[in-house]
PDB file of N, CA and C in Angstrom:
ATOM      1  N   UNK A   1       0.855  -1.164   0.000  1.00  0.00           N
ATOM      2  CA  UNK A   1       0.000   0.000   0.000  1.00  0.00           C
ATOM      3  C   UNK A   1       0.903   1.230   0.000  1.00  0.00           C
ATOM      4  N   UNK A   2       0.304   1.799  -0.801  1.00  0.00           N
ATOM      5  CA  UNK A   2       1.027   3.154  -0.626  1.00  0.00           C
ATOM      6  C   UNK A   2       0.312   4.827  -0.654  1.00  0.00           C
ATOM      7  N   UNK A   3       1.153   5.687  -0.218  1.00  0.00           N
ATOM      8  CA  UNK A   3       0.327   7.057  -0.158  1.00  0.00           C
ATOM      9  C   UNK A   3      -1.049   6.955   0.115  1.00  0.00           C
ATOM     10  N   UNK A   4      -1.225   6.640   1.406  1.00  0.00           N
ATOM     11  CA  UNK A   4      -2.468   6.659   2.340  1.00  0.00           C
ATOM     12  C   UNK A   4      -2.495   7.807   3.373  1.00  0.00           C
ATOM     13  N   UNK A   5      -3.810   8.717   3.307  1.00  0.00           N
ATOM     14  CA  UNK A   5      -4.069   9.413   3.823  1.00  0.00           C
ATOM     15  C   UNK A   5      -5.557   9.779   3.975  1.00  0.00           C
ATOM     16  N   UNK A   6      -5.979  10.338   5.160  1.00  0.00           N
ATOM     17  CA  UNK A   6      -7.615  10.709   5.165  1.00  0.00           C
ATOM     18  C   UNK A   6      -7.835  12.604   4.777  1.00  0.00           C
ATOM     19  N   UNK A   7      -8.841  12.010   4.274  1.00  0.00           N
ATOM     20  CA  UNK A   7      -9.634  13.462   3.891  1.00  0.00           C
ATOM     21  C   UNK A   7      -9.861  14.499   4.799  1.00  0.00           C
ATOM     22  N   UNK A   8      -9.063  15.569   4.355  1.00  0.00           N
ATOM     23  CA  UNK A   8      -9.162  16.924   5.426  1.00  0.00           C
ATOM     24  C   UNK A   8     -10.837  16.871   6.226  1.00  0.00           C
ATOM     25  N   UNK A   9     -11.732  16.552   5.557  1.00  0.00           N
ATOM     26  CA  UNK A   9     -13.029  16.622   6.665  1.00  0.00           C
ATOM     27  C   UNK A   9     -13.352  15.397   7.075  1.00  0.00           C
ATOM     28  N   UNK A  10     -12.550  14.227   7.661  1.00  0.00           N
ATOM     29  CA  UNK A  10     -12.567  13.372   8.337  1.00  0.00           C
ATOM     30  C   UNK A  10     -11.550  13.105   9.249  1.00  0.00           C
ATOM     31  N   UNK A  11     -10.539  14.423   9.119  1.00  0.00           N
ATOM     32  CA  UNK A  11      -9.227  14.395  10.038  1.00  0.00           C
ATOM     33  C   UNK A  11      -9.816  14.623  11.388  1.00  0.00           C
ATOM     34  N   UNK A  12      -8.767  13.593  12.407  1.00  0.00           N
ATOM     35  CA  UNK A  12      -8.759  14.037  13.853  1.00  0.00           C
ATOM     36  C   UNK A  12     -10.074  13.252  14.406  1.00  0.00           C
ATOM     37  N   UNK A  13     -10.335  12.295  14.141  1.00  0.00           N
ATOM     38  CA  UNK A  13     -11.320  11.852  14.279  1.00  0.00           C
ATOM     39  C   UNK A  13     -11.157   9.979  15.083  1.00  0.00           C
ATOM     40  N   UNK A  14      -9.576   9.752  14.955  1.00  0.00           N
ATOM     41  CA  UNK A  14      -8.815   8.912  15.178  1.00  0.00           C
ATOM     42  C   UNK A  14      -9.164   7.623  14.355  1.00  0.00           C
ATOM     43  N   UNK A  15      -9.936   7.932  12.777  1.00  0.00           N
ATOM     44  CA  UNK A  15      -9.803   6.703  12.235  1.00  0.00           C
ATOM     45  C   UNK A  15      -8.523   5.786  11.749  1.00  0.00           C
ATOM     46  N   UNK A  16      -7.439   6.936  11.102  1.00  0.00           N
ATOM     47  CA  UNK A  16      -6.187   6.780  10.828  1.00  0.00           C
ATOM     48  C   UNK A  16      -5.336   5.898  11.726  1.00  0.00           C
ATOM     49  N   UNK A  17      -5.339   6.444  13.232  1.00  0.00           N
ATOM     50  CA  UNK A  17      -4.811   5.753  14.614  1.00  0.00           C
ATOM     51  C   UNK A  17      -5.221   4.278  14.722  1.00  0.00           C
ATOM     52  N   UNK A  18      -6.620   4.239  14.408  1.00  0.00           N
ATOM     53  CA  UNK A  18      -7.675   2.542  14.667  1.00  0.00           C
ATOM     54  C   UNK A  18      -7.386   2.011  13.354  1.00  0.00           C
ATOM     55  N   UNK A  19      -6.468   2.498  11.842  1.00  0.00           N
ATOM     56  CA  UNK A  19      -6.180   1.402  11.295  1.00  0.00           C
ATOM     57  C   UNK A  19      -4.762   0.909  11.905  1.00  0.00           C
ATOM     58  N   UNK A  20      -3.943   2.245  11.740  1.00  0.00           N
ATOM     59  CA  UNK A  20      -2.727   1.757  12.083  1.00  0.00           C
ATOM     60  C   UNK A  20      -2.247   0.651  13.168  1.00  0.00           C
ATOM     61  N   UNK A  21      -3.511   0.981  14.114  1.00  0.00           N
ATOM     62  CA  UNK A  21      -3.510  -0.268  15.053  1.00  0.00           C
ATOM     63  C   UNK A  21      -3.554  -2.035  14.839  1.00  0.00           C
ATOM     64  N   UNK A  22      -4.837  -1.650  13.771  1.00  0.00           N
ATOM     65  CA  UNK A  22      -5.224  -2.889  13.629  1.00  0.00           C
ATOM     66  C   UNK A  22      -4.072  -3.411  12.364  1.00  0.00           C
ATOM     67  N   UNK A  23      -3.580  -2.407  11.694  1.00  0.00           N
ATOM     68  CA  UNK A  23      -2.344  -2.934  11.231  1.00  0.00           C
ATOM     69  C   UNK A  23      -0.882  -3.682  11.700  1.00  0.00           C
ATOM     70  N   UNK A  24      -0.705  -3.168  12.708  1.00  0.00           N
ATOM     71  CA  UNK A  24       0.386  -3.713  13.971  1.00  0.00           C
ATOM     72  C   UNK A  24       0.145  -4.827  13.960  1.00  0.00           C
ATOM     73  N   UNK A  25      -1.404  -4.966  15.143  1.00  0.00           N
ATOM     74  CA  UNK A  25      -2.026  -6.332  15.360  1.00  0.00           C
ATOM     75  C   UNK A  25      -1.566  -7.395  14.232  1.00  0.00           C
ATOM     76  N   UNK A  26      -2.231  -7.229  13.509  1.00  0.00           N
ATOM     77  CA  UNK A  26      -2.357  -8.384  12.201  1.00  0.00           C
ATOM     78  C   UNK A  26      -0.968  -8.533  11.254  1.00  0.00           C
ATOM     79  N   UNK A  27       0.002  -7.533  11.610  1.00  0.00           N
ATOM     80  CA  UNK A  27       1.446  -7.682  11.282  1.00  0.00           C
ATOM     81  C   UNK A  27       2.339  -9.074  12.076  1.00  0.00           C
ATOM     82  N   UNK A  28       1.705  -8.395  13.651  1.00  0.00           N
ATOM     83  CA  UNK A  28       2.340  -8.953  14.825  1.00  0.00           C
ATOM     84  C   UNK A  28       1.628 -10.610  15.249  1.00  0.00           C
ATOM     85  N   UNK A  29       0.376 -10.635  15.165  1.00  0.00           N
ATOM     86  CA  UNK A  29      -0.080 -11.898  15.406  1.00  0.00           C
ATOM     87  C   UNK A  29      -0.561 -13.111  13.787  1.00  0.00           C
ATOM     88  N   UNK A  30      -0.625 -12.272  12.612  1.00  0.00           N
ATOM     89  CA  UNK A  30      -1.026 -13.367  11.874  1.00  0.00           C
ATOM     90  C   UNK A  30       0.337 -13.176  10.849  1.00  0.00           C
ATOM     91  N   UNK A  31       0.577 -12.683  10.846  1.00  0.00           N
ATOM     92  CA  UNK A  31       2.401 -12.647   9.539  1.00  0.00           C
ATOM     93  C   UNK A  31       3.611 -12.723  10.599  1.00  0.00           C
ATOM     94  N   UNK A  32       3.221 -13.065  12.165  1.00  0.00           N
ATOM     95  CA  UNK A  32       4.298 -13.134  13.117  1.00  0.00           C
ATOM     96  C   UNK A  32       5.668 -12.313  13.134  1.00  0.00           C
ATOM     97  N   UNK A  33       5.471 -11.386  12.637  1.00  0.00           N
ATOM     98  CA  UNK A  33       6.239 -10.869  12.656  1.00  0.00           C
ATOM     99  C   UNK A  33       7.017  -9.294  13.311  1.00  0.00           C
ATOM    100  N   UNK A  34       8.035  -9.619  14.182  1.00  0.00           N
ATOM    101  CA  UNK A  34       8.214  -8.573  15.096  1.00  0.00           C
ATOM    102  C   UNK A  34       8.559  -6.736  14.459  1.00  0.00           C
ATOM    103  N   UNK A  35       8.474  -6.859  13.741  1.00  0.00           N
ATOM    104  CA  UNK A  35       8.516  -5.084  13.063  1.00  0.00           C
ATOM    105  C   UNK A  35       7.639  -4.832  12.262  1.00  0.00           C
ATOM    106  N   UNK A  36       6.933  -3.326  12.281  1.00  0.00           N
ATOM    107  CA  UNK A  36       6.710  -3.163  10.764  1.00  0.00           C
ATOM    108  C   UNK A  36       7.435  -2.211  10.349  1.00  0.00           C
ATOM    109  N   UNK A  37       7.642  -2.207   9.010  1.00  0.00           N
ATOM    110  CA  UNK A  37       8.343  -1.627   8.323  1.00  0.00           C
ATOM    111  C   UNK A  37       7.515  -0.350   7.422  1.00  0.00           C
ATOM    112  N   UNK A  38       7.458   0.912   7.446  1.00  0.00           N
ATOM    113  CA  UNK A  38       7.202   2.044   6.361  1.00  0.00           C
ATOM    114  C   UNK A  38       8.013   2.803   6.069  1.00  0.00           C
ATOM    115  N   UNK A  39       7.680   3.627   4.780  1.00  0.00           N
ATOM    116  CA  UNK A  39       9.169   4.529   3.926  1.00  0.00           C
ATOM    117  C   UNK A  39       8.114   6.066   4.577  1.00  0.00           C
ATOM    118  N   UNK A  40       8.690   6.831   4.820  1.00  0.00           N
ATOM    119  CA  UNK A  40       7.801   8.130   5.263  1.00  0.00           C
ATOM    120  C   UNK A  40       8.488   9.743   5.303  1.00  0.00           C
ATOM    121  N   UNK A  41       7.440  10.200   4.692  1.00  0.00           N
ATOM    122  CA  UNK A  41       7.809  11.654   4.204  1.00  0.00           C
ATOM    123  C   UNK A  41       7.825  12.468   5.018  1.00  0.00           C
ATOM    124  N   UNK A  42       8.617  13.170   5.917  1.00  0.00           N
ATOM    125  CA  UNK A  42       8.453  13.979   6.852  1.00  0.00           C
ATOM    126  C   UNK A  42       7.610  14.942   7.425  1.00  0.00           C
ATOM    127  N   UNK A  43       6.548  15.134   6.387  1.00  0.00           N
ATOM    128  CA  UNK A  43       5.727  15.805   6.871  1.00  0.00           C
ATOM    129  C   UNK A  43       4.599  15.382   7.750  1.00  0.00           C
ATOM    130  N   UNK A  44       4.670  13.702   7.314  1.00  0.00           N
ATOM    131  CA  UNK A  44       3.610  13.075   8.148  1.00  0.00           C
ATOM    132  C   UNK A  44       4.220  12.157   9.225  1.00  0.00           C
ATOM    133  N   UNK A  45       5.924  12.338   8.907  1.00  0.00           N
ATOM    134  CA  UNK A  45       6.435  11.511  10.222  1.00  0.00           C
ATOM    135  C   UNK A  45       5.833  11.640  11.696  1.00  0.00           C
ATOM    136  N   UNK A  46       5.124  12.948  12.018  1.00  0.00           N
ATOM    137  CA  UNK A  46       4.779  13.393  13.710  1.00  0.00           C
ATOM    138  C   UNK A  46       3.868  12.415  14.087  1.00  0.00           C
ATOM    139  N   UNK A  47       2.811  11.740  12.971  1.00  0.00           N
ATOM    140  CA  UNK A  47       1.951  11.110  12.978  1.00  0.00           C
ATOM    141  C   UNK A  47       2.162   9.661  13.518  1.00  0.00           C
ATOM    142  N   UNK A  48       3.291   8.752  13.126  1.00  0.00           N
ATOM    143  CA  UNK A  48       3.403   7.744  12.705  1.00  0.00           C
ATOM    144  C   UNK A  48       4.550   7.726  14.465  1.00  0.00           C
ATOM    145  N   UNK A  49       5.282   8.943  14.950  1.00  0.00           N
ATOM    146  CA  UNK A  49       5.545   9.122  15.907  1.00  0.00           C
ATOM    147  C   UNK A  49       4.938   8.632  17.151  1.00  0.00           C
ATOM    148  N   UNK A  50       3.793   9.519  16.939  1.00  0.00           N
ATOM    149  CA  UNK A  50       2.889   9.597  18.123  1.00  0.00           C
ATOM    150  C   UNK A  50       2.631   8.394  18.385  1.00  0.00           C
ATOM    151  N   UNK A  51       2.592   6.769  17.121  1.00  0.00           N
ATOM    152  CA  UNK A  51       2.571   6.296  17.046  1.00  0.00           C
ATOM    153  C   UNK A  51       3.117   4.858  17.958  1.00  0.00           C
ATOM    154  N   UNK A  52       4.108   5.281  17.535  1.00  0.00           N
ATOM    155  CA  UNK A  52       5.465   4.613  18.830  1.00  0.00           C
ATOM    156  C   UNK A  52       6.531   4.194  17.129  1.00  0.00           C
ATOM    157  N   UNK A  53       6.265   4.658  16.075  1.00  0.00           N
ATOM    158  CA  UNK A  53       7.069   4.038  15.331  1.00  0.00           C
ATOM    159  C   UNK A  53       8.327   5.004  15.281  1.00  0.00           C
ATOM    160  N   UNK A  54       9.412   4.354  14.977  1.00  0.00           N
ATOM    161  CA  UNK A  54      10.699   5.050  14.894  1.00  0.00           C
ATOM    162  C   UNK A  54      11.702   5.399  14.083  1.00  0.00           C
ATOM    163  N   UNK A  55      12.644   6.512  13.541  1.00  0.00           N
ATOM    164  CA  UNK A  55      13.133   6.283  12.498  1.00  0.00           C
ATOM    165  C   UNK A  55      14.592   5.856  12.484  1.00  0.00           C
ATOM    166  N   UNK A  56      14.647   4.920  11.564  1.00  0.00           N
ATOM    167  CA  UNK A  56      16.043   4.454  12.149  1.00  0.00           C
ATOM    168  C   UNK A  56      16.853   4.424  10.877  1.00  0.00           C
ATOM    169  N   UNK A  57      18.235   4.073  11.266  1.00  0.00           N
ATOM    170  CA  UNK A  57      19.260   5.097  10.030  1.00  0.00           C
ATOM    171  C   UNK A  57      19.165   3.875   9.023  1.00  0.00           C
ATOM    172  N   UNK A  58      19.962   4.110   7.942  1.00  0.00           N
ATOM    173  CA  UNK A  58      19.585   3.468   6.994  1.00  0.00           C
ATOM    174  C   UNK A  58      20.945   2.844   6.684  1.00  0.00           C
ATOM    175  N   UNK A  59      20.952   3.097   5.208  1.00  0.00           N
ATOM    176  CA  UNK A  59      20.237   3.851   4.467  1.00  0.00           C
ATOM    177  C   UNK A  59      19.497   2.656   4.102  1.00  0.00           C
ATOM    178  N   UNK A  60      18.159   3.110   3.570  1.00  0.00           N
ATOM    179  CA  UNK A  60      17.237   1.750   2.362  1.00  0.00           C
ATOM    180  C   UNK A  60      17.050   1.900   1.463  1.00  0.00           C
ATOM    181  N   UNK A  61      17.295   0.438   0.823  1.00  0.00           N
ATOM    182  CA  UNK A  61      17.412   0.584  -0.812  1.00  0.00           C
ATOM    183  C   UNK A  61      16.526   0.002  -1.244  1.00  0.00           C
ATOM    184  N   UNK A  62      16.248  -0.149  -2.386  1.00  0.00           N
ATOM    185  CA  UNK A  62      15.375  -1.028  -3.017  1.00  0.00           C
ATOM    186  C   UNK A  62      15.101  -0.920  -4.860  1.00  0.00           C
ATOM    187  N   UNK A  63      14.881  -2.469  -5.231  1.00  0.00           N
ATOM    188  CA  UNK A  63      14.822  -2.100  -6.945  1.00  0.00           C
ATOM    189  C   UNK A  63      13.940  -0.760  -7.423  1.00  0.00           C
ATOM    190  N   UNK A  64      14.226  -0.185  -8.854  1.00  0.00           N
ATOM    191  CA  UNK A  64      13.414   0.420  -9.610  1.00  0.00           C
ATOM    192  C   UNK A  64      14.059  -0.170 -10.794  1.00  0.00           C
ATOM    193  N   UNK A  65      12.940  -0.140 -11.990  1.00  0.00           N
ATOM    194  CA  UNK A  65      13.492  -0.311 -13.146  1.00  0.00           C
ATOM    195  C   UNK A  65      14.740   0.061 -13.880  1.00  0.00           C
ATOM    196  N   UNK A  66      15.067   1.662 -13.424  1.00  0.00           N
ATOM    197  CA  UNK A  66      16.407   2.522 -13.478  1.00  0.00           C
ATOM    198  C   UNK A  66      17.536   1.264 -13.203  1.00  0.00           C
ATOM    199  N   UNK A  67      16.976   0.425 -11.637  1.00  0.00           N
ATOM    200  CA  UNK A  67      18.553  -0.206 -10.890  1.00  0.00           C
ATOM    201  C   UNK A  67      17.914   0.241  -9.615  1.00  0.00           C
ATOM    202  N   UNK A  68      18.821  -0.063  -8.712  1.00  0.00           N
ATOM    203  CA  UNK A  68      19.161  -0.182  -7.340  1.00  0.00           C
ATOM    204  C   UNK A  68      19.102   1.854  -6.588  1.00  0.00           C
ATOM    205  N   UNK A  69      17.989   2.187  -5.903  1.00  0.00           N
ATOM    206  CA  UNK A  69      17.736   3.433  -5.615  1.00  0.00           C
ATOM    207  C   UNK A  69      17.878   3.590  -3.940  1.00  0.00           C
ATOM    208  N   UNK A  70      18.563   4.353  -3.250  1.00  0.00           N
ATOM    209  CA  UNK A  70      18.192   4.683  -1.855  1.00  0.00           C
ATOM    210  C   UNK A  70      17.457   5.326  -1.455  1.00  0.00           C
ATOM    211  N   UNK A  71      16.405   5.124  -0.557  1.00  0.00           N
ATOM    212  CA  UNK A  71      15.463   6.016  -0.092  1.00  0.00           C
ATOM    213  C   UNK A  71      15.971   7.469   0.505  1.00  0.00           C
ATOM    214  N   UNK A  72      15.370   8.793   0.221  1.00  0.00           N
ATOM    215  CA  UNK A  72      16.066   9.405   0.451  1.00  0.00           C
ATOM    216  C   UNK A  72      15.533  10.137   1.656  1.00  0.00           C
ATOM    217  N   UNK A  73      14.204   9.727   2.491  1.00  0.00           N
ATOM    218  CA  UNK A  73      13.591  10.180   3.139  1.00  0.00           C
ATOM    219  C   UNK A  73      13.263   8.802   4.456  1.00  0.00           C
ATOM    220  N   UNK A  74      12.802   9.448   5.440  1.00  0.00           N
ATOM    221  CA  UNK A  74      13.019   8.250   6.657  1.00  0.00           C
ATOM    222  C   UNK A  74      12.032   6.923   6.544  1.00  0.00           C
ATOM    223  N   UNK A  75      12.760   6.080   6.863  1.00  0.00           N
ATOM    224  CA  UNK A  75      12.315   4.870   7.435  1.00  0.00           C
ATOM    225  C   UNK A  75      11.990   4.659   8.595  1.00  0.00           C
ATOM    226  N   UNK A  76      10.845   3.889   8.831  1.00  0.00           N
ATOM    227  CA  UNK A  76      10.216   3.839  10.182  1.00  0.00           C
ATOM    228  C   UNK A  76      10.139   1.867  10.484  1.00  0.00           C
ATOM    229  N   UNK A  77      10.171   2.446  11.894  1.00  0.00           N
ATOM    230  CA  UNK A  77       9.548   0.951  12.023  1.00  0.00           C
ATOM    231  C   UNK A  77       8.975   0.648  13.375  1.00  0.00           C
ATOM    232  N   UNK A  78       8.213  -0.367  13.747  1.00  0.00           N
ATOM    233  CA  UNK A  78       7.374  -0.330  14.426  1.00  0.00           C
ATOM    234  C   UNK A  78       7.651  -1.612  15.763  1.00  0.00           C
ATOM    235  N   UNK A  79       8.482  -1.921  16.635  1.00  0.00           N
ATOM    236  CA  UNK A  79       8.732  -2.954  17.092  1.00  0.00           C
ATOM    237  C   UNK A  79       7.300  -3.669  18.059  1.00  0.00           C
ATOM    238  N   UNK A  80       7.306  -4.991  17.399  1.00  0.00           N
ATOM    239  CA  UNK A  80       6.012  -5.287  18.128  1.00  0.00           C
ATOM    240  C   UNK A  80       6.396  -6.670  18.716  1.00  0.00           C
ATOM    241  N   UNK A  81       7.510  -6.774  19.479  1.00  0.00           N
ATOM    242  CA  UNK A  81       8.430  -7.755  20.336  1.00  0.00           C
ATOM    243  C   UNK A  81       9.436  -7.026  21.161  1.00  0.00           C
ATOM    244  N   UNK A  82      10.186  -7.983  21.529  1.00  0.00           N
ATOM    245  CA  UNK A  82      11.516  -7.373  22.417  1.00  0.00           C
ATOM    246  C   UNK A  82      12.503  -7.529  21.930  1.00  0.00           C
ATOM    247  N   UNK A  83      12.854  -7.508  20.406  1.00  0.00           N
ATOM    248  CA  UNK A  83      14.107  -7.732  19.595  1.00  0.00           C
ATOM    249  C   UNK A  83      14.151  -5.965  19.136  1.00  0.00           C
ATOM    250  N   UNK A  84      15.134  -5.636  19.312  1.00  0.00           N
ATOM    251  CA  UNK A  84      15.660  -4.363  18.859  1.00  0.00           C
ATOM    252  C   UNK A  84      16.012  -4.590  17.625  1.00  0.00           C
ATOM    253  N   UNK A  85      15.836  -3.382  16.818  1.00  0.00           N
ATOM    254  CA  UNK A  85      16.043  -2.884  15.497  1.00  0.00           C
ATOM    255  C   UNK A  85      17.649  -3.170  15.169  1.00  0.00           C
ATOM    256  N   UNK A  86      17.867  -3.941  13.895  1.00  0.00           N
ATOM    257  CA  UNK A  86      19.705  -4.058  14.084  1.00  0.00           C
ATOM    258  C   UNK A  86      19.929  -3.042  13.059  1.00  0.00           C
ATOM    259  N   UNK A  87      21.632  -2.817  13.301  1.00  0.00           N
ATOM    260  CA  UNK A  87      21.940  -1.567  12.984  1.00  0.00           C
ATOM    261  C   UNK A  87      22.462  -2.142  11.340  1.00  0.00           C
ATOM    262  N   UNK A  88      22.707  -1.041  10.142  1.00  0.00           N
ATOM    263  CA  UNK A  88      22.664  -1.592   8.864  1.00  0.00           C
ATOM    264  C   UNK A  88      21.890  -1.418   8.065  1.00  0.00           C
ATOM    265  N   UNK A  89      22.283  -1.659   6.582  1.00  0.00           N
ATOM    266  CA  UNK A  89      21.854  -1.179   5.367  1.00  0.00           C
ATOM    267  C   UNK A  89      20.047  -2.170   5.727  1.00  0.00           C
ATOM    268  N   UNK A  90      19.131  -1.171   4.823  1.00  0.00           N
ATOM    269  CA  UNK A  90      17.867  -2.124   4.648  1.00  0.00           C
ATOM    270  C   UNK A  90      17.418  -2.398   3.338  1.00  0.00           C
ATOM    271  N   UNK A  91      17.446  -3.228   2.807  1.00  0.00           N
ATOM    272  CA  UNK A  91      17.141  -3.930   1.169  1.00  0.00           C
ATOM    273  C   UNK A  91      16.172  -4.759   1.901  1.00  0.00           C
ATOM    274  N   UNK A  92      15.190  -4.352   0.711  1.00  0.00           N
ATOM    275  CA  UNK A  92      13.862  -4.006   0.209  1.00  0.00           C
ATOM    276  C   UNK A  92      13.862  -5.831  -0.738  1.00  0.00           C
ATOM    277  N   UNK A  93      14.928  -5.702  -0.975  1.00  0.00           N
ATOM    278  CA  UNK A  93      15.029  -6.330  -2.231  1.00  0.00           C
ATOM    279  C   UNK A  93      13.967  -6.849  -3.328  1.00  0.00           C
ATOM    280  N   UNK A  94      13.472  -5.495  -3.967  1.00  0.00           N
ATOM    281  CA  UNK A  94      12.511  -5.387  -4.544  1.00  0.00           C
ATOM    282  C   UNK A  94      11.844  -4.685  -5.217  1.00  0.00           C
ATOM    283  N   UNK A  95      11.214  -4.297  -5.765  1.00  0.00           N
ATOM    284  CA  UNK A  95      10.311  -2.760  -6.210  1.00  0.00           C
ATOM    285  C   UNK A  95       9.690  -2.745  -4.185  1.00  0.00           C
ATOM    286  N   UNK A  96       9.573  -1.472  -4.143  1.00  0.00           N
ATOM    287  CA  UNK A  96       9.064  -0.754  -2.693  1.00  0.00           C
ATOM    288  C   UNK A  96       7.167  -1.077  -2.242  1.00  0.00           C
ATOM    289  N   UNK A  97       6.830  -1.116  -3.921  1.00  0.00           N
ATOM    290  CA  UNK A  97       5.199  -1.056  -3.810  1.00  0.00           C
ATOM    291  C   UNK A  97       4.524  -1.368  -5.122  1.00  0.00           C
TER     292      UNK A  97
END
């Protein structure tokens, strides 16, 4: 999924918060898996903050048709265990979306 956002007259309303949740959840209990991972544009990083998600250094890469591209804006991630984030490059290894 990509470039998700709600409509200025449905902001603040905490629907955004109750997906992101139920996104965690279903990251963390049915794909078992202890992180999530998003690419995020700084303007909406405060959001994803408040969140508990974090940005951590990179750099991340990932395919484009061009070749091999680094993200040039932050990576987040979301720990939903007690394994800390390891330090190091992040490949995508892939198109991003």
């Amino acid at each position: 999924m990509s470039g998700v956002w709600t409509v200025p007259e449905h902001r603040g309303r905490g629907f955004s918060t109750a997906a992101m949740e139920v996104a965690a959840t279903f990251i963390h209990r049915e794909l078992v898996a202890e992180f999530g991972l998003l690419l995020c544009r700084e303007e909406v990083r405060p959001f994803y903050d408040r969140l508990g998600w974090i940005c951590v250094p990179g750099p991340t890469v990932f395919d484009q048709p061009s070749g091999l591209v680094t993200w040039p804006l932050c990576t987040l991630v979301l720990a939903l265990g007690a394994t800390i984030w390891p330090a190091g490059t992040i490949d995508l290894r892939g198109l991003p979306w």
